[in-house]
N, C-alpha and C. Protein backbone atom coordinates (compact mmCIF):
# COMPACT_ATOMS: atom_id res chain seq x y z
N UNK A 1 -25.41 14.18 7.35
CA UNK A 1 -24.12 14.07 6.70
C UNK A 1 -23.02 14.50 7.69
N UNK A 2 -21.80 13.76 7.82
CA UNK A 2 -21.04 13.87 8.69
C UNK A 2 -19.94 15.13 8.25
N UNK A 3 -19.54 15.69 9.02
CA UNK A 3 -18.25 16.95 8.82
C UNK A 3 -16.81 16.56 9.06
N UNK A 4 -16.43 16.60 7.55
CA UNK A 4 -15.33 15.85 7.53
C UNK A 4 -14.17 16.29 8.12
N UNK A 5 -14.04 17.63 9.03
CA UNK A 5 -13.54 18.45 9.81
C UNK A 5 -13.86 17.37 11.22
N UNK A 6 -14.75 16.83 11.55
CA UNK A 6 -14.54 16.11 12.72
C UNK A 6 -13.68 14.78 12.90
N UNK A 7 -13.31 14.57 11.64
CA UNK A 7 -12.68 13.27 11.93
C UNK A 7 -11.34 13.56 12.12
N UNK A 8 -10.62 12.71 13.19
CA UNK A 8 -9.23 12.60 13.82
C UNK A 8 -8.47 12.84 12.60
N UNK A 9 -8.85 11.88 11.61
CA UNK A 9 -7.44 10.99 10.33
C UNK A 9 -7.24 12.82 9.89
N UNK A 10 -8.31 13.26 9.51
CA UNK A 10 -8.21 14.43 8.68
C UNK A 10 -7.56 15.33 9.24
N UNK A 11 -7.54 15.89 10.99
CA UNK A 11 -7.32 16.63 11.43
C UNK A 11 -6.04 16.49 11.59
N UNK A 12 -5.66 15.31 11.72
CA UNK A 12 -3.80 15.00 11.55
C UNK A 12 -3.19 15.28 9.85
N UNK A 13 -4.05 14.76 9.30
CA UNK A 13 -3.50 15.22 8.20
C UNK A 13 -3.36 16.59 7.51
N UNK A 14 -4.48 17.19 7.80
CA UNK A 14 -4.49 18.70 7.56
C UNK A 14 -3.28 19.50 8.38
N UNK A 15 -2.77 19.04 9.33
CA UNK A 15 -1.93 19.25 10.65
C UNK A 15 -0.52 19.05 9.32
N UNK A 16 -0.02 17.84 9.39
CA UNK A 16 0.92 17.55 8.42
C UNK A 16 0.77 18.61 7.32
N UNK A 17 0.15 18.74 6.60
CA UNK A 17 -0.03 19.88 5.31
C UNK A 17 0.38 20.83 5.56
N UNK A 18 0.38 21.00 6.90
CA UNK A 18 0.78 22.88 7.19
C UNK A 18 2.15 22.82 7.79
N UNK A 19 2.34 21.22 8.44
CA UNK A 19 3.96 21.34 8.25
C UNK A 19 4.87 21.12 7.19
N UNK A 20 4.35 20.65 6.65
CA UNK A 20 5.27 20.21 5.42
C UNK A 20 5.38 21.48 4.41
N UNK A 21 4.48 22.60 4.29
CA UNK A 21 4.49 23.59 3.72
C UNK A 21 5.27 24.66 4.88
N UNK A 22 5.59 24.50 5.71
CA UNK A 22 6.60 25.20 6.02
C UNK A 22 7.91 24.30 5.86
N UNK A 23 8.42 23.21 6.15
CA UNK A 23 9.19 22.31 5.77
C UNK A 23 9.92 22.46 4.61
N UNK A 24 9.23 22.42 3.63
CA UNK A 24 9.80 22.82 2.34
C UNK A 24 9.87 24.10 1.54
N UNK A 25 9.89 25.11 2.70
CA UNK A 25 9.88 26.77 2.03
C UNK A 25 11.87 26.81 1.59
N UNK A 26 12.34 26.15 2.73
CA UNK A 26 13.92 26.54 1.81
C UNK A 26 14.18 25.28 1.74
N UNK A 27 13.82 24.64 0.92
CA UNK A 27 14.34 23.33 -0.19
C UNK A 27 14.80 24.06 -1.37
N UNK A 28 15.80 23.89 -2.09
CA UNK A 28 16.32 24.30 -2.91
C UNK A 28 15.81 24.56 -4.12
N UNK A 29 15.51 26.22 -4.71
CA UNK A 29 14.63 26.34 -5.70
C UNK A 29 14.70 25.75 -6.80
N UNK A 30 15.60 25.41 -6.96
CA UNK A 30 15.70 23.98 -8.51
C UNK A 30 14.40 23.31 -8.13
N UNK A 31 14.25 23.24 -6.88
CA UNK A 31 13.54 22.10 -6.76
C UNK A 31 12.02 22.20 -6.64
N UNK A 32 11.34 23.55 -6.81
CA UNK A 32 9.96 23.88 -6.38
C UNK A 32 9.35 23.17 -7.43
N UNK A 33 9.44 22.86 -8.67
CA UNK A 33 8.53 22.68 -9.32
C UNK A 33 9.12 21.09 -9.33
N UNK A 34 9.68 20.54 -8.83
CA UNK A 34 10.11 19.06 -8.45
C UNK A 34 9.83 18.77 -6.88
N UNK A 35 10.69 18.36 -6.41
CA UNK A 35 10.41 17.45 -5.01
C UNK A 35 9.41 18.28 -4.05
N UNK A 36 9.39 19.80 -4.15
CA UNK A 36 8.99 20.53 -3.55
C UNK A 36 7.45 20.33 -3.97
N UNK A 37 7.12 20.54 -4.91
CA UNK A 37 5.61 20.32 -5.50
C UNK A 37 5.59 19.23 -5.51
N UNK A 38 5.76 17.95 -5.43
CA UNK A 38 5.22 16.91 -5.04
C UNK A 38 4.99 16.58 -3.69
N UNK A 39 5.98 16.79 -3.00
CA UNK A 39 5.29 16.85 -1.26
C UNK A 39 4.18 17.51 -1.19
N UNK A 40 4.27 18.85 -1.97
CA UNK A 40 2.95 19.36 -0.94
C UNK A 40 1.94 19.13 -2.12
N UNK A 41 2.00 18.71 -2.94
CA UNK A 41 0.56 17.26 -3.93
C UNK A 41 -0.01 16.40 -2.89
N UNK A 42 1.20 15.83 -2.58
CA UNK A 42 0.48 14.83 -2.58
C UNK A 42 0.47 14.58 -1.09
N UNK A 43 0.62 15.46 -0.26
CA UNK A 43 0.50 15.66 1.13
C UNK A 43 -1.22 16.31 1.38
N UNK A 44 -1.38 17.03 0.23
CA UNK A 44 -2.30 18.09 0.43
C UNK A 44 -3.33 17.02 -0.77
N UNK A 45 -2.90 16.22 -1.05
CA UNK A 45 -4.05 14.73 -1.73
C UNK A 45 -4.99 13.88 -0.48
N UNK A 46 -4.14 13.65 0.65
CA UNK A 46 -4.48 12.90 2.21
C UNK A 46 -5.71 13.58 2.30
N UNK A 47 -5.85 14.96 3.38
CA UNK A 47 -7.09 15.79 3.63
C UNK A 47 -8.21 15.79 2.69
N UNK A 48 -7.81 16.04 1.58
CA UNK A 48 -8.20 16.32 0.73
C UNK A 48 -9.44 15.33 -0.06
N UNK A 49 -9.02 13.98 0.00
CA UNK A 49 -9.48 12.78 -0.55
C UNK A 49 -10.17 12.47 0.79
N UNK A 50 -10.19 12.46 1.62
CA UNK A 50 -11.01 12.37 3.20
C UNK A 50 -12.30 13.23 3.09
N UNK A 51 -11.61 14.43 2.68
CA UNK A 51 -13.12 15.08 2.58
C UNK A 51 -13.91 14.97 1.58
N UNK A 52 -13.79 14.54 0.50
CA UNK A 52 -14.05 14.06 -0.86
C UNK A 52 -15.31 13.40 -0.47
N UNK A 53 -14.39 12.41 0.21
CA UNK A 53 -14.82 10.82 0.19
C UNK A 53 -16.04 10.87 1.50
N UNK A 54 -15.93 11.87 2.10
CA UNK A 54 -17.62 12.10 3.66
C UNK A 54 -18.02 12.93 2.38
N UNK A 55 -18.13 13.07 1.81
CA UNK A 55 -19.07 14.36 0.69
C UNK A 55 -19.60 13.20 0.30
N UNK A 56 -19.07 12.38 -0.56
CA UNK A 56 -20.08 11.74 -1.24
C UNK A 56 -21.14 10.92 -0.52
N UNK A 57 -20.82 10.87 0.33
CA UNK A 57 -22.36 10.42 1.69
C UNK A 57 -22.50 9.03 1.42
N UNK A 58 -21.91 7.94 1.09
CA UNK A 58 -21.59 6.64 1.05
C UNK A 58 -20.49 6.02 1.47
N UNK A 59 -20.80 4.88 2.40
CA UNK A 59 -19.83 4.44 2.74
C UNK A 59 -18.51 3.50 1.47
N UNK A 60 -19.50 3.40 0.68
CA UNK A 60 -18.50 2.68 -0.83
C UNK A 60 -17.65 3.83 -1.18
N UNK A 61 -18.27 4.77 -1.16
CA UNK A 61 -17.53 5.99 -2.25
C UNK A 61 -16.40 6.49 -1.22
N UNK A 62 -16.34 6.57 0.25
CA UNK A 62 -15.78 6.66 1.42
C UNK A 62 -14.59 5.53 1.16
N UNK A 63 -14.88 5.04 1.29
CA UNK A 63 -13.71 3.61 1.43
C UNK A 63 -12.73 3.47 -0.10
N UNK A 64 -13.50 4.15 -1.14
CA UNK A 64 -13.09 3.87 -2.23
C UNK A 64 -11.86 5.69 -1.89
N UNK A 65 -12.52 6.37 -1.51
CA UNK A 65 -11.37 7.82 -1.33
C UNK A 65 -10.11 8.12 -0.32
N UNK A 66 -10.70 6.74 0.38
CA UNK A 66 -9.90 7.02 1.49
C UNK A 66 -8.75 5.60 1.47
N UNK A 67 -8.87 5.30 0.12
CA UNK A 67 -7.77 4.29 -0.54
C UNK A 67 -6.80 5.31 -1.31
N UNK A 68 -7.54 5.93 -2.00
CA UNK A 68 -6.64 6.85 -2.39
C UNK A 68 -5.63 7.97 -1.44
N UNK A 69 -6.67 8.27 0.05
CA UNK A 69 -6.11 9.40 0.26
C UNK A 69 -4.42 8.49 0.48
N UNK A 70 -4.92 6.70 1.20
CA UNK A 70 -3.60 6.04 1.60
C UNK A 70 -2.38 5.77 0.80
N UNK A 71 -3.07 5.82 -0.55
CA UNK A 71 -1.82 5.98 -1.92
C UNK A 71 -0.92 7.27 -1.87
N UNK A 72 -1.79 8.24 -1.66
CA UNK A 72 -1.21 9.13 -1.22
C UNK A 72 0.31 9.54 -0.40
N UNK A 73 -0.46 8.87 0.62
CA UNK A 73 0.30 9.05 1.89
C UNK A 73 1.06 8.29 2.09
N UNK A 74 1.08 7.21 1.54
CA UNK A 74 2.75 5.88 1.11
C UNK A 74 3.60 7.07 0.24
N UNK A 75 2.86 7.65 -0.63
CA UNK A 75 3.89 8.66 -2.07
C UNK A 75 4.30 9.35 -0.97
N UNK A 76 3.64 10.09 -0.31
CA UNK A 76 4.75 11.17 0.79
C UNK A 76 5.55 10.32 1.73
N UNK A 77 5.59 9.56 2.14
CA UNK A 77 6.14 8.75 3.06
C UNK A 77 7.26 8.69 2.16
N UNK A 78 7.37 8.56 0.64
CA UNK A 78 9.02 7.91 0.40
C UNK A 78 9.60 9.05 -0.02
N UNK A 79 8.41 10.12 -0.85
CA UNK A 79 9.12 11.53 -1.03
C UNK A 79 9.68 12.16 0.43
N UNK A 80 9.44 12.17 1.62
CA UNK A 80 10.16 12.42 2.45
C UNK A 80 11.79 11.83 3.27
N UNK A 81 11.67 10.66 2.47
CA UNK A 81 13.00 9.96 3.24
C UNK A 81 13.90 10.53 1.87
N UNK A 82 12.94 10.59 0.73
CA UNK A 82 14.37 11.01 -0.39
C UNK A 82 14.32 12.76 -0.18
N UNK A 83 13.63 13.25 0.11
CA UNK A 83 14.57 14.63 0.66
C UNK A 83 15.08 14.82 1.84
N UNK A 84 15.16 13.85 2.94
CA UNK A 84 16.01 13.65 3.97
C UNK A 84 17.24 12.95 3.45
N UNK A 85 16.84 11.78 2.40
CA UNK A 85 18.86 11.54 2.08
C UNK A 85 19.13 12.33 0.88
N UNK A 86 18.37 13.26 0.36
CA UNK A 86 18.96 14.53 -0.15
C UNK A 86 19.66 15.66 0.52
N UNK A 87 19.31 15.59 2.15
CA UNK A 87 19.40 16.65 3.07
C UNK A 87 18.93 17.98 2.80
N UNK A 88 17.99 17.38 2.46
CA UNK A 88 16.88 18.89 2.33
C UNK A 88 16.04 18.71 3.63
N UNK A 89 16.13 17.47 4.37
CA UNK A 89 15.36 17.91 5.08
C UNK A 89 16.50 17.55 6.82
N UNK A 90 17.11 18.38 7.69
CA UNK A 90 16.99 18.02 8.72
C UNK A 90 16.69 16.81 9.66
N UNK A 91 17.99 15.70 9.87
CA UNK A 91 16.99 14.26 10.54
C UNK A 91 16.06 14.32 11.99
N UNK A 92 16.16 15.47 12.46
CA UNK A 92 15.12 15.21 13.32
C UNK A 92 13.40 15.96 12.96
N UNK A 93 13.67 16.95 12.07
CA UNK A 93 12.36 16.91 10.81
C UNK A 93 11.98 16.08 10.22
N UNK A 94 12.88 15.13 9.81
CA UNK A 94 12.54 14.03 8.78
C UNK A 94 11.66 13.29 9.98
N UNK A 95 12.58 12.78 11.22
CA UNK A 95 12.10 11.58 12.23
C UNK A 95 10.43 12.02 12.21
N UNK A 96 10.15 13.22 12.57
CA UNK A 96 8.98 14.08 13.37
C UNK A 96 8.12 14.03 11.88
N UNK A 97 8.36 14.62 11.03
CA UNK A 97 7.56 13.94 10.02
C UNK A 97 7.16 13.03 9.27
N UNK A 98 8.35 12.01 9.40
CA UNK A 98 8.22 10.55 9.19
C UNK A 98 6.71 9.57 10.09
N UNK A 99 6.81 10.23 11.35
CA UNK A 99 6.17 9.79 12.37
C UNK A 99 4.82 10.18 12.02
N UNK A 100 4.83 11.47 12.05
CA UNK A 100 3.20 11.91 11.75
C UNK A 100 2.64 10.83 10.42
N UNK A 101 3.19 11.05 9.30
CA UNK A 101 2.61 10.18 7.79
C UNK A 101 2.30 8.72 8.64
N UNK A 102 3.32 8.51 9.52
CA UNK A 102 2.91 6.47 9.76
C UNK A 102 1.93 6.23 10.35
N UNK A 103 1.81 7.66 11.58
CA UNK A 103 0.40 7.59 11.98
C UNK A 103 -1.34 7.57 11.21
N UNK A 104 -1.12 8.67 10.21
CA UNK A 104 -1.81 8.63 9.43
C UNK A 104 -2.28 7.52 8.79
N UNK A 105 -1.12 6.83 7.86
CA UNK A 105 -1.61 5.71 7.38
C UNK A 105 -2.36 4.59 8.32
N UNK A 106 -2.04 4.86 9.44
CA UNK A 106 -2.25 3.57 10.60
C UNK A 106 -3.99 3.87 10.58
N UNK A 107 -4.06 5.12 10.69
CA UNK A 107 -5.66 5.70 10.98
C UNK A 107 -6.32 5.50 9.76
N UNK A 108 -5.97 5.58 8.92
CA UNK A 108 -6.27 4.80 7.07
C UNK A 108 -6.91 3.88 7.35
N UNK A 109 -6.17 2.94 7.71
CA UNK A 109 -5.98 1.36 7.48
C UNK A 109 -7.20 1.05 8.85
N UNK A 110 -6.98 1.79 9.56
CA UNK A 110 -8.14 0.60 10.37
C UNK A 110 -9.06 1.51 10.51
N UNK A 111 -9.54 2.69 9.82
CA UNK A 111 -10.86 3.39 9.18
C UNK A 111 -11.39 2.74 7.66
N UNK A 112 -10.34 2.19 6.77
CA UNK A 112 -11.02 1.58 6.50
C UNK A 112 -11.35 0.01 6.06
N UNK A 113 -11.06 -0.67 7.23
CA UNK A 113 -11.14 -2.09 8.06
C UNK A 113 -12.67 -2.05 8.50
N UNK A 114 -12.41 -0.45 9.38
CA UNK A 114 -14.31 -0.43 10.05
C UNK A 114 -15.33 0.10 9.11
N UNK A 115 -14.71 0.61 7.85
CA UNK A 115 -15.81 0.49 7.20
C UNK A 115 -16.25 -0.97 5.86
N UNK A 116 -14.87 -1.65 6.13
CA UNK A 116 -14.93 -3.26 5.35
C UNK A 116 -16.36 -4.00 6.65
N UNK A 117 -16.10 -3.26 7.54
CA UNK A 117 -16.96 -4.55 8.59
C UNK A 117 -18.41 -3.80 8.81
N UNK A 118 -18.23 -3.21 8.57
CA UNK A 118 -19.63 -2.34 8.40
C UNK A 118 -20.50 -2.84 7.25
N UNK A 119 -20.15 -3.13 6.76
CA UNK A 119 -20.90 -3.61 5.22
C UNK A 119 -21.21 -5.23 5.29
């Protein structure tokens, strides 16, 4: 069984999780149980659904988690541009975290391409 700690996608994403939880420590407390708790949902959904998805030790159940983790990670992708044109977030935070999520998804998408061709 593979360690879902070795894979790249995860290790970027787990990477993102720990920025974005510093990112949003002074977002405006109106907002913790709003924009604030949804970033780090559904930021902390990415890693999360990666490792899920090497647990269940199938490549179906894999491909099927790591669709989700990418639902995910589209939801943070737009929750971040709307607390950048909220200006909660800093535009060169936004750019730098904008960047990391696109990467991610990119590593999504053609992880699971190689596991469509695997089958």
């Amino acid at each position: 069984m593979q360690d879902f700690r070795n894979l790249k996608v995860w290790e970027k994403a787990h990477e993102l999780v720990l920025a974005l939880y510093v990112a949003t420590k002074d977002f405006p407390k109106s907002e913790l149980y709003g924009l604030t708790s949804q970033i780090r949902r559904s930021a902390a959904s990415v890693p999360s659904n990666i490792a899920e998805g090497v647990g269940r030790g199938s490549d179906a159940d894999l491909a099927r988690f790591l669709q989700i983790a990418f639902g995910s990670a589209s939801e943070l992708e737009y929750q971040l541009l709307l607390a950048s044109e909220l200006n909660f977030l800093e535009k060169g935070d936004y750019s730098n975290l904008s960047d990391q999520i696109t990467q991610i998804i990119r590593m999504l998408s053609a992880f699971m391409q190689t596991l469509r061709a695997d089958r």
